[in-house]
C-alpha atoms as a PDB file:
ATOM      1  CA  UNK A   1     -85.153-142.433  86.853  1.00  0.00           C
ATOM      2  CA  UNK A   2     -82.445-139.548  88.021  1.00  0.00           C
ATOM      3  CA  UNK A   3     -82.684-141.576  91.533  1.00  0.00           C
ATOM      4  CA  UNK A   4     -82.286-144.583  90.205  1.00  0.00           C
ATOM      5  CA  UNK A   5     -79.468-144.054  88.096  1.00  0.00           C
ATOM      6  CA  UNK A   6     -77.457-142.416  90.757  1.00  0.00           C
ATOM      7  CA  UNK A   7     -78.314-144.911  93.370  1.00  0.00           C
ATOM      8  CA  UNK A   8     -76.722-147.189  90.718  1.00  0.00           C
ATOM      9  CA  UNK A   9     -73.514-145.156  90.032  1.00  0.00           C
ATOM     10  CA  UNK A  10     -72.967-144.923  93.455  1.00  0.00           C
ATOM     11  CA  UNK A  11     -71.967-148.438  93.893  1.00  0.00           C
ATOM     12  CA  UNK A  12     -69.468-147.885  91.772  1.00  0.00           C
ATOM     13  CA  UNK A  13     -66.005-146.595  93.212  1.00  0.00           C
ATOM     14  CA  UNK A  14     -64.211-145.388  89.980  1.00  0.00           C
ATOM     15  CA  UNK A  15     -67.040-142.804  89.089  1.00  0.00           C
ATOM     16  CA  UNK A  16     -68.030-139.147  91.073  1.00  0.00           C
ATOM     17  CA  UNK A  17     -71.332-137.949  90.465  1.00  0.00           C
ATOM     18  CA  UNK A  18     -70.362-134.020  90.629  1.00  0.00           C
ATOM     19  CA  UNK A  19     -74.102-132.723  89.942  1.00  0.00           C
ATOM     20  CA  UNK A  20     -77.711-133.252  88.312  1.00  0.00           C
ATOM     21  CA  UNK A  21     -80.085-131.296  86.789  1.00  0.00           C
ATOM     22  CA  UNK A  22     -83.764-132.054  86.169  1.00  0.00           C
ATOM     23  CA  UNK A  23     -84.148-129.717  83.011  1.00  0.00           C
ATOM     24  CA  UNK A  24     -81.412-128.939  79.863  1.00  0.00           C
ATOM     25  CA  UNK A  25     -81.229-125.073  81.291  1.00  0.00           C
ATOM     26  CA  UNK A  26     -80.014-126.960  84.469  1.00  0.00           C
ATOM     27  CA  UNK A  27     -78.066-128.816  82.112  1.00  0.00           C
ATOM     28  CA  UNK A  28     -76.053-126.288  80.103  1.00  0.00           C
ATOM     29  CA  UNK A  29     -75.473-124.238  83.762  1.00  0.00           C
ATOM     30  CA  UNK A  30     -74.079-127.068  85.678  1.00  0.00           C
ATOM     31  CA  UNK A  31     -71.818-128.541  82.869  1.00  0.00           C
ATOM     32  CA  UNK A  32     -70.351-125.329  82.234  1.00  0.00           C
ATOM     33  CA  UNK A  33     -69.227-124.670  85.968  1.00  0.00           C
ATOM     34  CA  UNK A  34     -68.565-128.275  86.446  1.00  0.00           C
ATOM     35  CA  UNK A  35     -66.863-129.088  83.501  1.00  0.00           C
ATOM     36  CA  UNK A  36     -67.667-133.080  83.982  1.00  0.00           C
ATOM     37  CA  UNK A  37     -65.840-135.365  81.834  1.00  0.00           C
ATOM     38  CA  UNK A  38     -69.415-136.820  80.693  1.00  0.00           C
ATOM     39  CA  UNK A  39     -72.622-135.247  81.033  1.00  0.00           C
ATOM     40  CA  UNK A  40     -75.084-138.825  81.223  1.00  0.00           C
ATOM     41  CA  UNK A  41     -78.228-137.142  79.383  1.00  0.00           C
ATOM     42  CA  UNK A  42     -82.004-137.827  79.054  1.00  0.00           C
ATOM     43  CA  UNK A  43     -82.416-136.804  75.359  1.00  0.00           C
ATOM     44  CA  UNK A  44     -86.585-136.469  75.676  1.00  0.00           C
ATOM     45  CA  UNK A  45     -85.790-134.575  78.963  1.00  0.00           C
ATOM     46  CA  UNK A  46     -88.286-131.605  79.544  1.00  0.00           C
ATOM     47  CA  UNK A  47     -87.648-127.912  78.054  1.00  0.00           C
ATOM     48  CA  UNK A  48     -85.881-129.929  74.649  1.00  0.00           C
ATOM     49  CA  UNK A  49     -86.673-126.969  72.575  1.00  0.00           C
ATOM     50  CA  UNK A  50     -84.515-124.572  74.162  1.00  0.00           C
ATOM     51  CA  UNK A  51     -81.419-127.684  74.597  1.00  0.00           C
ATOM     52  CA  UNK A  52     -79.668-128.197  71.161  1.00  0.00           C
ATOM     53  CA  UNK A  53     -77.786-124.541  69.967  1.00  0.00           C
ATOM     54  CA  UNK A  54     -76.456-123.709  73.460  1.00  0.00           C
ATOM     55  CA  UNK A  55     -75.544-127.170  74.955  1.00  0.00           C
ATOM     56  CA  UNK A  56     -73.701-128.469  71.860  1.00  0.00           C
ATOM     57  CA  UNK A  57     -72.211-124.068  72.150  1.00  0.00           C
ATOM     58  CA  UNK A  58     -71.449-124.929  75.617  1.00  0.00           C
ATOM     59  CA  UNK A  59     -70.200-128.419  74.566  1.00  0.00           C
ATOM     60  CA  UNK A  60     -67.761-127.049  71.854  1.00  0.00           C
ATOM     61  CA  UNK A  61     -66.190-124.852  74.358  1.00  0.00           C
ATOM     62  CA  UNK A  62     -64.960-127.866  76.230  1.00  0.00           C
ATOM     63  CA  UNK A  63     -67.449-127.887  79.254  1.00  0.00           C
ATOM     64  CA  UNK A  64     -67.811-131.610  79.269  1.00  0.00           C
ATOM     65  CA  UNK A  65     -65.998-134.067  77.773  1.00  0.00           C
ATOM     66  CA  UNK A  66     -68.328-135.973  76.227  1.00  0.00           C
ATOM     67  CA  UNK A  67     -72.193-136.621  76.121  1.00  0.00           C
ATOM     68  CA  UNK A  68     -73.259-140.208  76.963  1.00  0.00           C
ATOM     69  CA  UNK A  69     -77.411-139.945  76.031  1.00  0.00           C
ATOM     70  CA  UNK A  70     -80.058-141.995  77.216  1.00  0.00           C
ATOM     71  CA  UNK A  71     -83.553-142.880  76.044  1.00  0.00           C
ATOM     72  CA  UNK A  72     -86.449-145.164  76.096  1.00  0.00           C
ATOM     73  CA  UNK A  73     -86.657-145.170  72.452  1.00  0.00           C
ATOM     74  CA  UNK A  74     -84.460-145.988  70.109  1.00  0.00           C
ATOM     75  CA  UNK A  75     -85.798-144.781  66.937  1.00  0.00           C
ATOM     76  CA  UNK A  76     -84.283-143.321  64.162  1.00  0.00           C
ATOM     77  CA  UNK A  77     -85.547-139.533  65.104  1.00  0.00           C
ATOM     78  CA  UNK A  78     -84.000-140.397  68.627  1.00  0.00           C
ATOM     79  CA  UNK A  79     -80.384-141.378  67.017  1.00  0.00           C
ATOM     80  CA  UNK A  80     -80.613-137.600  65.051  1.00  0.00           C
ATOM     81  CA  UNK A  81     -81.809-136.088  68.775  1.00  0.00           C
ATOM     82  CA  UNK A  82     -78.605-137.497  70.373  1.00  0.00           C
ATOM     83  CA  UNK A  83     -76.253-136.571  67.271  1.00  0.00           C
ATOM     84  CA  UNK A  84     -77.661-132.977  67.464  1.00  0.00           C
ATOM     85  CA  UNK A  85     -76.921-132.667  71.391  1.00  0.00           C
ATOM     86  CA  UNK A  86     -73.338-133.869  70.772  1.00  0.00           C
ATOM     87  CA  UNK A  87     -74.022-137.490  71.738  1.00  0.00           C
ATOM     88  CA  UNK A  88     -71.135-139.687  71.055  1.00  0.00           C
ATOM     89  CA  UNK A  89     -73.308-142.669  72.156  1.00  0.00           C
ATOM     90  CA  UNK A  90     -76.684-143.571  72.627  1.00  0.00           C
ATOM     91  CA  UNK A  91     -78.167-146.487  75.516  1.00  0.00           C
ATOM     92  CA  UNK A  92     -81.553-147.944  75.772  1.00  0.00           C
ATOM     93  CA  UNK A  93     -82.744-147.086  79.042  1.00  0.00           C
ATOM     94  CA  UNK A  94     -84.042-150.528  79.410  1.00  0.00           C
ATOM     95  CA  UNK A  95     -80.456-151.917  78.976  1.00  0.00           C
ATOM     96  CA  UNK A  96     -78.783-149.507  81.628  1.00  0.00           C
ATOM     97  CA  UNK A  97     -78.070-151.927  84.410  1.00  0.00           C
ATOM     98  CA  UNK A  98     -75.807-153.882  82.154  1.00  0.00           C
ATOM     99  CA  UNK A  99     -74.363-151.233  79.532  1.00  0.00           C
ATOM    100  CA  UNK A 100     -73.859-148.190  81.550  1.00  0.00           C
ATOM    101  CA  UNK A 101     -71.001-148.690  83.550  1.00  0.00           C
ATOM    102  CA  UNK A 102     -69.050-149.919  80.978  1.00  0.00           C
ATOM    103  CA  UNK A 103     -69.722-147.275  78.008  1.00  0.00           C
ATOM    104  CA  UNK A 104     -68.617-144.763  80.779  1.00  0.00           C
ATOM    105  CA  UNK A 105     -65.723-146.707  81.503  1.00  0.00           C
ATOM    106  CA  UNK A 106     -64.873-146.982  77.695  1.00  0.00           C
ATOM    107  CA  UNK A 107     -65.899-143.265  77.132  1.00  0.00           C
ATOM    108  CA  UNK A 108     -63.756-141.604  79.742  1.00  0.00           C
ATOM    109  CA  UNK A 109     -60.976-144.408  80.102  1.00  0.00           C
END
C-alpha cells in the first residue's frame, strides 16, 4: 500500500515525500527529525500499542503539522483510533485515488 501511495504522490508536483516508515516507532522518529507538515498515517499500522502517548507527545511539540489518517475501515472504533493519534481527518483507503490529493491540498494549503 506504502508503494502504491507514493507512486501516486509522486505524480503530483506540489507535494515532497520527505520519508516513510513501515512501523509507528519509525513513525514518531522520522516525524520528529523531519518535522513534515503532514504525517499521511495507517491507523491499524503494526506495533499500534506502543503509537498513541508518544506520537500525539511528539505531535504536541510541533513535529508535524498535522495527521492525515488512513484506513480500510471506517467504523466508529476507527474514528476514536484516528482522534486519539491526533487525526484531523480520516480517508477510506478505498477512496484514496480520488480524495487524497485534495484533503492534503486543503490540509496544508
Amino acid at each position: 500500500m506504502r508503494g502504491t501511495i507514493r507512486r501516486f504522490l509522486n505524480e503530483e508536483p506540489r507535494i515532497e515525500i520527505v520519508g516513510e516508515a513501515s512501523n509507528f516507532g519509525e513513525t514518531i522518529q522520522k516525524t520528529e527529525e523531519l518535522k513534515p507538515h503532514l504525517v499521511l498515517l495507517d491507523v491499524h499500522m503494526r506495533d499500534e500499542s506502543k503509537f498513541a502517548p508518544d506520537f500525539v507527545r511528539s505531535k504536541s511539540q510541533g513535529a508535524a503539522g498535522c495527521v492525515l489518517a488512513i484506513s480500510l475501515m471506517m467504523d466508529e472504533e476507527t474514528v476514536e483510533l484516528s482522534n486519539s493519534y491526533g487525526g484531523s481527518k480520516l480517508l477510506d483507503k478505498a477512496k484514496l485515488v480520488e480524495e487524497l490529493v485534495p484533503t492534503i491540498q486543503k490540509l496544508c494549503g
